[in-house]
C-alpha atoms as a PDB file:
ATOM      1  CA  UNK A   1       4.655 -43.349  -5.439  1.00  0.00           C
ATOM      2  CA  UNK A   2       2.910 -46.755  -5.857  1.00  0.00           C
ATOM      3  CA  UNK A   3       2.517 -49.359  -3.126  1.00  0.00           C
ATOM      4  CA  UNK A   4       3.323 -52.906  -4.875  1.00  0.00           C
ATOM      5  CA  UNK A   5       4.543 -54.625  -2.065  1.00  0.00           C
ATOM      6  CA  UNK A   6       3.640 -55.258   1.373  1.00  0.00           C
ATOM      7  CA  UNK A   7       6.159 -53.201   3.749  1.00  0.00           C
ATOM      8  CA  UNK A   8       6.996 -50.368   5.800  1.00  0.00           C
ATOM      9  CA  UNK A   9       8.358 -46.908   5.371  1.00  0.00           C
ATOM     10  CA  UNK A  10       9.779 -44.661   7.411  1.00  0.00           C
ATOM     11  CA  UNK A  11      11.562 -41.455   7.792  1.00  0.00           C
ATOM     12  CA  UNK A  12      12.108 -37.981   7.231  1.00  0.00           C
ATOM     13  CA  UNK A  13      11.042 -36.174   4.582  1.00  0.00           C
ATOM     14  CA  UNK A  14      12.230 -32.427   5.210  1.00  0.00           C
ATOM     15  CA  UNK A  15      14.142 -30.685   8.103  1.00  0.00           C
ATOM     16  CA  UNK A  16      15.062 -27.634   7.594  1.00  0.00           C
ATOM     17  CA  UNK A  17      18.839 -26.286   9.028  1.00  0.00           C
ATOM     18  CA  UNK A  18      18.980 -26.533  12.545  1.00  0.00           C
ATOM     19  CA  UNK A  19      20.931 -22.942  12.642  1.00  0.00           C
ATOM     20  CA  UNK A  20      18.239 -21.584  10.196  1.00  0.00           C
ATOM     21  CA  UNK A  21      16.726 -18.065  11.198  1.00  0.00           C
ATOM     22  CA  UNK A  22      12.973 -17.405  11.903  1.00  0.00           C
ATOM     23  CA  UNK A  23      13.240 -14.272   9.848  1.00  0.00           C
ATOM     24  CA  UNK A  24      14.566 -16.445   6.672  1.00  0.00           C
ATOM     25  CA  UNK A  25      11.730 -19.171   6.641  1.00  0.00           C
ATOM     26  CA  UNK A  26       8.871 -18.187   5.024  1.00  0.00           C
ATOM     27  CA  UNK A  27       5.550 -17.083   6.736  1.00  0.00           C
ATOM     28  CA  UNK A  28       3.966 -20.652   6.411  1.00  0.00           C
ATOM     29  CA  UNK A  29       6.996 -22.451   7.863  1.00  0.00           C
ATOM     30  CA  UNK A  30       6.541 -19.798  11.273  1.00  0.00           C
ATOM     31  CA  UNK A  31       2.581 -20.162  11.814  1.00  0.00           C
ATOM     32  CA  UNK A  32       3.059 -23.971  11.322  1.00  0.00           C
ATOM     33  CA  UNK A  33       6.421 -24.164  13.363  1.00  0.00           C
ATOM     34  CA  UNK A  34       4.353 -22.027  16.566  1.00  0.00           C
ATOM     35  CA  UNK A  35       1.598 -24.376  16.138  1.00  0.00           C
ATOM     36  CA  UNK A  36       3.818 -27.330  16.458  1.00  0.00           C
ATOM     37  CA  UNK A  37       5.945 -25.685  19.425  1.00  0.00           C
ATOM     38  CA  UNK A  38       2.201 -26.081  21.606  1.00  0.00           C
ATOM     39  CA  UNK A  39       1.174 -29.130  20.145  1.00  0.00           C
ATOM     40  CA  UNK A  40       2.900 -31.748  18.452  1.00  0.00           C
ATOM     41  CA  UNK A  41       0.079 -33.179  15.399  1.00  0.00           C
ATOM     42  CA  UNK A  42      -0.388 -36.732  13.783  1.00  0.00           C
ATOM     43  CA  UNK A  43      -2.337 -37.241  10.509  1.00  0.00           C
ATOM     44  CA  UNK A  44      -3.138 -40.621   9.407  1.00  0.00           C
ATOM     45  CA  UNK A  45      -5.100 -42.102   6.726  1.00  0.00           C
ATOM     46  CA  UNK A  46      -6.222 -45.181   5.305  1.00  0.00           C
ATOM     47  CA  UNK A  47      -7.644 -45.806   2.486  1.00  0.00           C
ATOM     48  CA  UNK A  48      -7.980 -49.679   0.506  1.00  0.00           C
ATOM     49  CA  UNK A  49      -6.172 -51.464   2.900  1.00  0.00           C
ATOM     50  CA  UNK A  50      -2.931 -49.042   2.975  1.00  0.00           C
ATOM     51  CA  UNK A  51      -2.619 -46.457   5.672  1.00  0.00           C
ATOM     52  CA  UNK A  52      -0.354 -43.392   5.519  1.00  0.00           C
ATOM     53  CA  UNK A  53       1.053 -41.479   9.009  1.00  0.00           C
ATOM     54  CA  UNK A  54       2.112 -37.947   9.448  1.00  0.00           C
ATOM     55  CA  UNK A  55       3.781 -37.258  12.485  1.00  0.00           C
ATOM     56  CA  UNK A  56       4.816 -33.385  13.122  1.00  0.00           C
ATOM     57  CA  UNK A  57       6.739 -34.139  16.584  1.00  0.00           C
ATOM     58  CA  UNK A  58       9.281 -31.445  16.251  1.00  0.00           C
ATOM     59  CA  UNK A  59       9.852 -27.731  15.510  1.00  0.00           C
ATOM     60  CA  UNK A  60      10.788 -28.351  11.758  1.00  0.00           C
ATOM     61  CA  UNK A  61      10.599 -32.526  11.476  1.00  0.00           C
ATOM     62  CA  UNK A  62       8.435 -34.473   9.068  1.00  0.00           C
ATOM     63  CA  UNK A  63       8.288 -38.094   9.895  1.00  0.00           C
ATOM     64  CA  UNK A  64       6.732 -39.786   7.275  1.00  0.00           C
ATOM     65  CA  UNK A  65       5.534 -44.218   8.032  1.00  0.00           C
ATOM     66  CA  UNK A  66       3.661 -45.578   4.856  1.00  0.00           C
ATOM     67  CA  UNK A  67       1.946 -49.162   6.183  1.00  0.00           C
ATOM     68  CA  UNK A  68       0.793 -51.367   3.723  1.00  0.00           C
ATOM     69  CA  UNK A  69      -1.400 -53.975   4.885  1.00  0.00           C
ATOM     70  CA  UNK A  70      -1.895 -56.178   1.712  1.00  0.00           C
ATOM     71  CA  UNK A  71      -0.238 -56.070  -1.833  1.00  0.00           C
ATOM     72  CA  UNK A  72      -1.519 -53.793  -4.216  1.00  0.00           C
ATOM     73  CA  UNK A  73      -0.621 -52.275  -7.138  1.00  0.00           C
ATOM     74  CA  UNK A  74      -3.678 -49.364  -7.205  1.00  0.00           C
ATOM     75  CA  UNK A  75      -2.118 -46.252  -8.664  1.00  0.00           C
ATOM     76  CA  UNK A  76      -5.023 -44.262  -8.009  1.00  0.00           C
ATOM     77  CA  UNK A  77      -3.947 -45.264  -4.154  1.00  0.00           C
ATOM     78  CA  UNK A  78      -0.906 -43.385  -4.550  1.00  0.00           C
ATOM     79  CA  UNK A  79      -2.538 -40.323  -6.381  1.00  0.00           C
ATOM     80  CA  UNK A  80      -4.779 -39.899  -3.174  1.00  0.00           C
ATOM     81  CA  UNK A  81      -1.449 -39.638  -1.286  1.00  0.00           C
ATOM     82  CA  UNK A  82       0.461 -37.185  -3.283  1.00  0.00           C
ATOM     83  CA  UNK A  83      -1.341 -33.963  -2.982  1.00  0.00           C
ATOM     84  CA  UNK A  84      -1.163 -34.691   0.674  1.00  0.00           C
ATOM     85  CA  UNK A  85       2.368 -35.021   1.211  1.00  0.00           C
ATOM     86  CA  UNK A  86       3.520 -32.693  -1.470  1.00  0.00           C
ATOM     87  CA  UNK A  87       1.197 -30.339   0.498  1.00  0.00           C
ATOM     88  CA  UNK A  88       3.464 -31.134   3.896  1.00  0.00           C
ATOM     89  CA  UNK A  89       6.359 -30.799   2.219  1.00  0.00           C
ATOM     90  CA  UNK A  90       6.073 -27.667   0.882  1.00  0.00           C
ATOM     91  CA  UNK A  91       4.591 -25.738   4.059  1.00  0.00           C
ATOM     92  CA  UNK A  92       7.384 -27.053   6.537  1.00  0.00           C
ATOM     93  CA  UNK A  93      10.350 -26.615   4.060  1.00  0.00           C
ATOM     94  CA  UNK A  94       9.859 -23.625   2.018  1.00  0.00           C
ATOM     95  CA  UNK A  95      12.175 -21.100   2.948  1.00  0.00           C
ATOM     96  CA  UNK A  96      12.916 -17.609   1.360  1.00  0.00           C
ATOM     97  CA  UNK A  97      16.019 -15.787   0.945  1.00  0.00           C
ATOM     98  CA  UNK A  98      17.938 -14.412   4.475  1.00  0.00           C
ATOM     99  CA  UNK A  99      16.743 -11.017   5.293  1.00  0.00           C
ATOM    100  CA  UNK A 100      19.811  -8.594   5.167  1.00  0.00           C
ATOM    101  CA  UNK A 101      21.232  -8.161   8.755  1.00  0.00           C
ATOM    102  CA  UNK A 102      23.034  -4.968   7.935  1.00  0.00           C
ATOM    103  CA  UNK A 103      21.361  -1.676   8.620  1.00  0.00           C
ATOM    104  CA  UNK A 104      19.359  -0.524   5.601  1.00  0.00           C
ATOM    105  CA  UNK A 105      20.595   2.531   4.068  1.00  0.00           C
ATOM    106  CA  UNK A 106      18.225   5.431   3.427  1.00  0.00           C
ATOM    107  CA  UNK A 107      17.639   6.778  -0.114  1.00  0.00           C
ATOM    108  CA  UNK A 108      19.253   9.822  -1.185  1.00  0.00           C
ATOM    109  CA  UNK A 109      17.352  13.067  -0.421  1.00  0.00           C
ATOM    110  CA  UNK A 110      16.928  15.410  -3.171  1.00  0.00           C
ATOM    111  CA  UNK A 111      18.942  18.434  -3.960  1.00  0.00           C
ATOM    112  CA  UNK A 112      17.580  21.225  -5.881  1.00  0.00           C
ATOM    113  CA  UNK A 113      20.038  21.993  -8.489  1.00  0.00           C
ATOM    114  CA  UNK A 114      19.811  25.585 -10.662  1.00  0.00           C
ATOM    115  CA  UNK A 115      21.490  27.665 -13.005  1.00  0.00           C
ATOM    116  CA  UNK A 116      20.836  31.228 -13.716  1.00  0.00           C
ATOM    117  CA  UNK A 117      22.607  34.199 -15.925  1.00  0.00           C
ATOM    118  CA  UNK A 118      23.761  36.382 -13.927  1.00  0.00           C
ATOM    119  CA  UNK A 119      22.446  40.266 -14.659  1.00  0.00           C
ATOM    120  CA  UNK A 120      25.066  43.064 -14.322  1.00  0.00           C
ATOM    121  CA  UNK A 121      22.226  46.232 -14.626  1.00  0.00           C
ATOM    122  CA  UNK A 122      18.777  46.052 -12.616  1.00  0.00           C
ATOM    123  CA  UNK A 123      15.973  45.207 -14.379  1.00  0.00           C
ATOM    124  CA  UNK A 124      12.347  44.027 -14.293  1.00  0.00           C
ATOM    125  CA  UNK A 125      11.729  41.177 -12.155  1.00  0.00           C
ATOM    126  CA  UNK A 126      15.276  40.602 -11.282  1.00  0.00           C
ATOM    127  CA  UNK A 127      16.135  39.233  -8.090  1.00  0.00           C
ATOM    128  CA  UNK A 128      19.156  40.505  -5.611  1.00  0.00           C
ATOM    129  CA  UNK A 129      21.282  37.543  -4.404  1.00  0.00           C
ATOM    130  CA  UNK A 130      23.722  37.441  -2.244  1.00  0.00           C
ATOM    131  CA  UNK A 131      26.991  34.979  -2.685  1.00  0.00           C
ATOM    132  CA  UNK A 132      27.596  33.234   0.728  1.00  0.00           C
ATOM    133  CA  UNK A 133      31.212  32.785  -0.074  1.00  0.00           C
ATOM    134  CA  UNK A 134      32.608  35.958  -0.939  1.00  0.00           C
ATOM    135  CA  UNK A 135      29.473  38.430   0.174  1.00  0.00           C
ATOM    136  CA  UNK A 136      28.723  40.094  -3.304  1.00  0.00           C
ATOM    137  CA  UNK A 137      25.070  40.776  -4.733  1.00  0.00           C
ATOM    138  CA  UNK A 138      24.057  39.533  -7.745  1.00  0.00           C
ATOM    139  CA  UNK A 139      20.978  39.970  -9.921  1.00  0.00           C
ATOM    140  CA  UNK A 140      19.206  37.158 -11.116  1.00  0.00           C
ATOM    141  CA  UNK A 141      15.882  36.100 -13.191  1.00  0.00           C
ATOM    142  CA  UNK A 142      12.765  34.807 -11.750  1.00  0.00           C
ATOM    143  CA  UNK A 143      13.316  31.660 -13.239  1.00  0.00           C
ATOM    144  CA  UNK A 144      16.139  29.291 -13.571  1.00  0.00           C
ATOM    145  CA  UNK A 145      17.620  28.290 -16.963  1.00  0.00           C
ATOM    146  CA  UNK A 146      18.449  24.869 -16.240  1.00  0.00           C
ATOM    147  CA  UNK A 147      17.753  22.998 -13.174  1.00  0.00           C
ATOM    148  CA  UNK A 148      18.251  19.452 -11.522  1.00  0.00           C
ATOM    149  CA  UNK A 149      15.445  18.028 -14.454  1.00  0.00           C
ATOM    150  CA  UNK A 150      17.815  18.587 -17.314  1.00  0.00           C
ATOM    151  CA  UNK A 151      20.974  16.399 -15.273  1.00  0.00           C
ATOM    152  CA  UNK A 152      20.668  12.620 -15.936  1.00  0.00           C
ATOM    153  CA  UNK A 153      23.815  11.781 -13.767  1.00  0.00           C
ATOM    154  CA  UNK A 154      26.366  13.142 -11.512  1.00  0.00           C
ATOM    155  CA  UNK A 155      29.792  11.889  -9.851  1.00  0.00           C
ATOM    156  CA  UNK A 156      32.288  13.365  -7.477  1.00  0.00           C
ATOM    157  CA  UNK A 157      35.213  14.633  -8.688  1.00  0.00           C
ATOM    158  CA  UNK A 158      38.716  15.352  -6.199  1.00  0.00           C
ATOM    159  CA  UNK A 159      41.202  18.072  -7.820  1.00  0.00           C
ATOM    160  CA  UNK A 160      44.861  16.212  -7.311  1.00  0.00           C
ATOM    161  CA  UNK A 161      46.628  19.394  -6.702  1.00  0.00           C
ATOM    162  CA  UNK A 162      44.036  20.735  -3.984  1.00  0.00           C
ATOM    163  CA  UNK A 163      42.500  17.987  -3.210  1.00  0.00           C
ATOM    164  CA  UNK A 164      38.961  19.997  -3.304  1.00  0.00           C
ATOM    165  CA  UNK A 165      35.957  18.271  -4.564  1.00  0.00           C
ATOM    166  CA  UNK A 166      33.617  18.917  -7.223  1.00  0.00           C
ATOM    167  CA  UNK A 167      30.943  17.696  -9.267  1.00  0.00           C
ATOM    168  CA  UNK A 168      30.814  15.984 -12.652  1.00  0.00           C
ATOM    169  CA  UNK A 169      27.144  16.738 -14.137  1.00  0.00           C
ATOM    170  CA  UNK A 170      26.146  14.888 -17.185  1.00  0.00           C
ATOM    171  CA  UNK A 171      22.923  16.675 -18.846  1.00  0.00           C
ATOM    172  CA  UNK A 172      19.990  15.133 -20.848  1.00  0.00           C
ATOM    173  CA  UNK A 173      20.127  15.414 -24.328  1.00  0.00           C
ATOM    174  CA  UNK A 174      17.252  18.072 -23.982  1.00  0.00           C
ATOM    175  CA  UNK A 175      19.390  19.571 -21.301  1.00  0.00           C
ATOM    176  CA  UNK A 176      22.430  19.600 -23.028  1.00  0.00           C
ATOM    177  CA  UNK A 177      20.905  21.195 -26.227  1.00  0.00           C
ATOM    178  CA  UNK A 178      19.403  23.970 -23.914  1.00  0.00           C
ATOM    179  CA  UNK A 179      23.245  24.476 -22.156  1.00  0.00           C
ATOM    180  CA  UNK A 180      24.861  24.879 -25.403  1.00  0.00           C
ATOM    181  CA  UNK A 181      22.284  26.902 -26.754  1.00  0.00           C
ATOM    182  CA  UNK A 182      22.541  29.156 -23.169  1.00  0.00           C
ATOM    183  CA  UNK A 183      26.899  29.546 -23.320  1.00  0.00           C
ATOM    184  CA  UNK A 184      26.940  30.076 -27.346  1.00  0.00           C
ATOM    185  CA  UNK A 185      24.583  33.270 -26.748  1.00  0.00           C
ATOM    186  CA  UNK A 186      26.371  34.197 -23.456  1.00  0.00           C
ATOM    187  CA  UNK A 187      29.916  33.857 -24.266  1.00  0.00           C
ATOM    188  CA  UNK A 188      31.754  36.701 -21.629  1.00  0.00           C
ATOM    189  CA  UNK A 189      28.615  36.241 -19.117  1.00  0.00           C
ATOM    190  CA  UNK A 190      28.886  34.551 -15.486  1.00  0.00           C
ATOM    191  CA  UNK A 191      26.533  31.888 -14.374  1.00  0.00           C
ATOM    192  CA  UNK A 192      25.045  31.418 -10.815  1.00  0.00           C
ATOM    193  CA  UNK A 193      25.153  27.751  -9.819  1.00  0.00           C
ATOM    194  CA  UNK A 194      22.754  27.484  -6.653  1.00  0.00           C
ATOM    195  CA  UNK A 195      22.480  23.852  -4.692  1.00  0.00           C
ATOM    196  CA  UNK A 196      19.310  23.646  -2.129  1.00  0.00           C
ATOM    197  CA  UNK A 197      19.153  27.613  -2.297  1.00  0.00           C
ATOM    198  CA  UNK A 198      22.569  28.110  -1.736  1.00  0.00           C
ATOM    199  CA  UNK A 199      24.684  30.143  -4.396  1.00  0.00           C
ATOM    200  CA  UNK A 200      28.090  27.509  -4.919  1.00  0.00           C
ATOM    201  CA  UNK A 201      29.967  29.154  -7.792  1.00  0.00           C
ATOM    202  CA  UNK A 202      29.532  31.934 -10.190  1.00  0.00           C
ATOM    203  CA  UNK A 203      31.627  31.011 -13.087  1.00  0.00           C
ATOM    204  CA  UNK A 204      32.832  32.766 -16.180  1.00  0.00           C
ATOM    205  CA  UNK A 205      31.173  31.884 -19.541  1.00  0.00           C
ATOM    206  CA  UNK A 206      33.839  30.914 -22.062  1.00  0.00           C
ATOM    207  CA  UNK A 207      33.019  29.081 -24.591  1.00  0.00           C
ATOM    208  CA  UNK A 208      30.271  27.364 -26.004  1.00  0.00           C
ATOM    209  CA  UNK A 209      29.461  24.125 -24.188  1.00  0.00           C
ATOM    210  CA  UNK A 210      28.594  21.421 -26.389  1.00  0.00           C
ATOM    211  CA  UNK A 211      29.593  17.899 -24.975  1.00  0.00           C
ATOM    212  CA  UNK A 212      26.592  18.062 -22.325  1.00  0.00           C
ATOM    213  CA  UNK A 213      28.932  18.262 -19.336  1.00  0.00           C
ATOM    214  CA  UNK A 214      29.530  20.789 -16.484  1.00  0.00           C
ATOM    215  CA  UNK A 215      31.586  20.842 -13.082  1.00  0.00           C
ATOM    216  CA  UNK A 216      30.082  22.529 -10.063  1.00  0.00           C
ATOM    217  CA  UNK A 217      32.804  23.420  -7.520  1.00  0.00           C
ATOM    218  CA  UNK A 218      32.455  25.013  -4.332  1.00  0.00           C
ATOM    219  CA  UNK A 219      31.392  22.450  -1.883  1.00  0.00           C
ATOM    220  CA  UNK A 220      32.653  22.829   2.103  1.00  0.00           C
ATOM    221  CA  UNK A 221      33.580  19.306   2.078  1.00  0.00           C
ATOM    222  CA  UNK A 222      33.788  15.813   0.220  1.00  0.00           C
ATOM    223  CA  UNK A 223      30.634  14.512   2.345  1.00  0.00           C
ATOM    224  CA  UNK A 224      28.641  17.597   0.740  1.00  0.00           C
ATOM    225  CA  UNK A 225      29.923  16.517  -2.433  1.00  0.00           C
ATOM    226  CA  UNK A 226      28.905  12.777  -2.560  1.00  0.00           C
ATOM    227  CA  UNK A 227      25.188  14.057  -1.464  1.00  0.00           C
ATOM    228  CA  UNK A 228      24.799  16.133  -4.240  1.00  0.00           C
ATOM    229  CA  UNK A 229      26.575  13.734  -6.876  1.00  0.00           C
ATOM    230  CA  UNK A 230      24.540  10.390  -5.268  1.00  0.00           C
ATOM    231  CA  UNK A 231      20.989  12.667  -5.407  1.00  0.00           C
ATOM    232  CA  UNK A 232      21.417  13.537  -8.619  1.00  0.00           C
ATOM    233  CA  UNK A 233      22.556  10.347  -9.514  1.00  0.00           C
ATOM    234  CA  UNK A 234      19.430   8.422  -8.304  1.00  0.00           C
ATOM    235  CA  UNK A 235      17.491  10.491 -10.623  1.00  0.00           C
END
């Protein structure tokens, strides 16, 4: 921006979109556009015979009128001017992304995933159960022998012949060493899957499991299902 010729300059130098919304401009571009709203401003200056005029006459208009009054070729001139109008520029026309308009979707809340041996003879500090499903009492341990900490991921499974759902658990590496370590020694034993202190399943130990992996049936409905799987999933 150098002035090397007497003449005159006018226009805009940044609008922003007439249909823009307040809540996508950023907070600079409000406070100045309120200010503007209750009084319209003017900044001029002059300085070695040019002058320079700002006028802020509208809620997001820049009008810009550079007056030269005598040739001059002074690029320091133009230096003084820059900061000014790059200053301008940047507070009325900055904008940041649109807000979303859709309603914002609350995190998962956490589930509280365990699985315990099941005990067929009392015994010190078992614990009595009772399965909500089918009303028999079980004996557990004190203490879990995996729980929601050894999953790394979970999905939602629907059976194609019922169509009941399920859930896919994937286990840590340190969980799954501690789930095949728990079936090889177990083989013949049940297992007490409890969800948020609720027992879902109690299935029969098989085999040994070694892949890491585990489906937990029982859920009342789909919706249950896709809490448990997204919860776990988030972890």
């Amino acid at each position: 921006m150098a002035f090397d010729q007497a003449h005159c300059v006018s226009g805009v130098i940044a609008r922003s979109p007439p249909e823009a919304d307040d809540k996508a401009i950023s907070w600079p571009a409000r406070l100045l556009s309120g200010l503007l709203r209750r009084r319209p401003w003017r900044l001029a200056m002059t300085r070695g015979g040019a002058s320079i005029r700002f006028d802020l006459a509208d809620h997001w208009t820049v009008n810009l009128k550079v007056e030269c009054q005598k040739i001059t070729s002074d690029k320091r001139l133009a230096m003084r001017f820059f900061p000014l109008l790059l200053l301008l520029v940047l507070l009325v026309a900055c904008e940041t992304a649109p807000a979303p308009t859709g309603p914002m979707q609350a995190a998962p809340k956490p589930v509280s995933v365990q699985f315990y041996l099941i005990y067929e003879t009392p015994g010190n500090n078992l614990v009595e159960r009772t399965v909500e499903a089918t009303g028999e009492t079980i004996l557990l341990a004190g203490r879990p022998d995996l729980t929601e900490r050894d999953i790394s991921w979970a999905q939602v499974q629907i059976d194609p012949l019922s169509s009941r759902p399920s859930v896919l658990v994937h286990f840590t590496p340190v969980g799954t060493d501690k789930l095949a370590s728990l079936t090889r020694q177990n083989i013949g034993r049940r297992m007490a899957i409890i969800i948020d202190g609720r027992i879902l399943a109690t299935p029969l130990i098989t085999s040994e499991i070694r892949d890491g992996r585990a489906t937990i049936q029982g859920f009342k409905s789909v919706a249950e299902a896709q809490r448990v799987a997204d919860s776990l999933a988030q972890r």
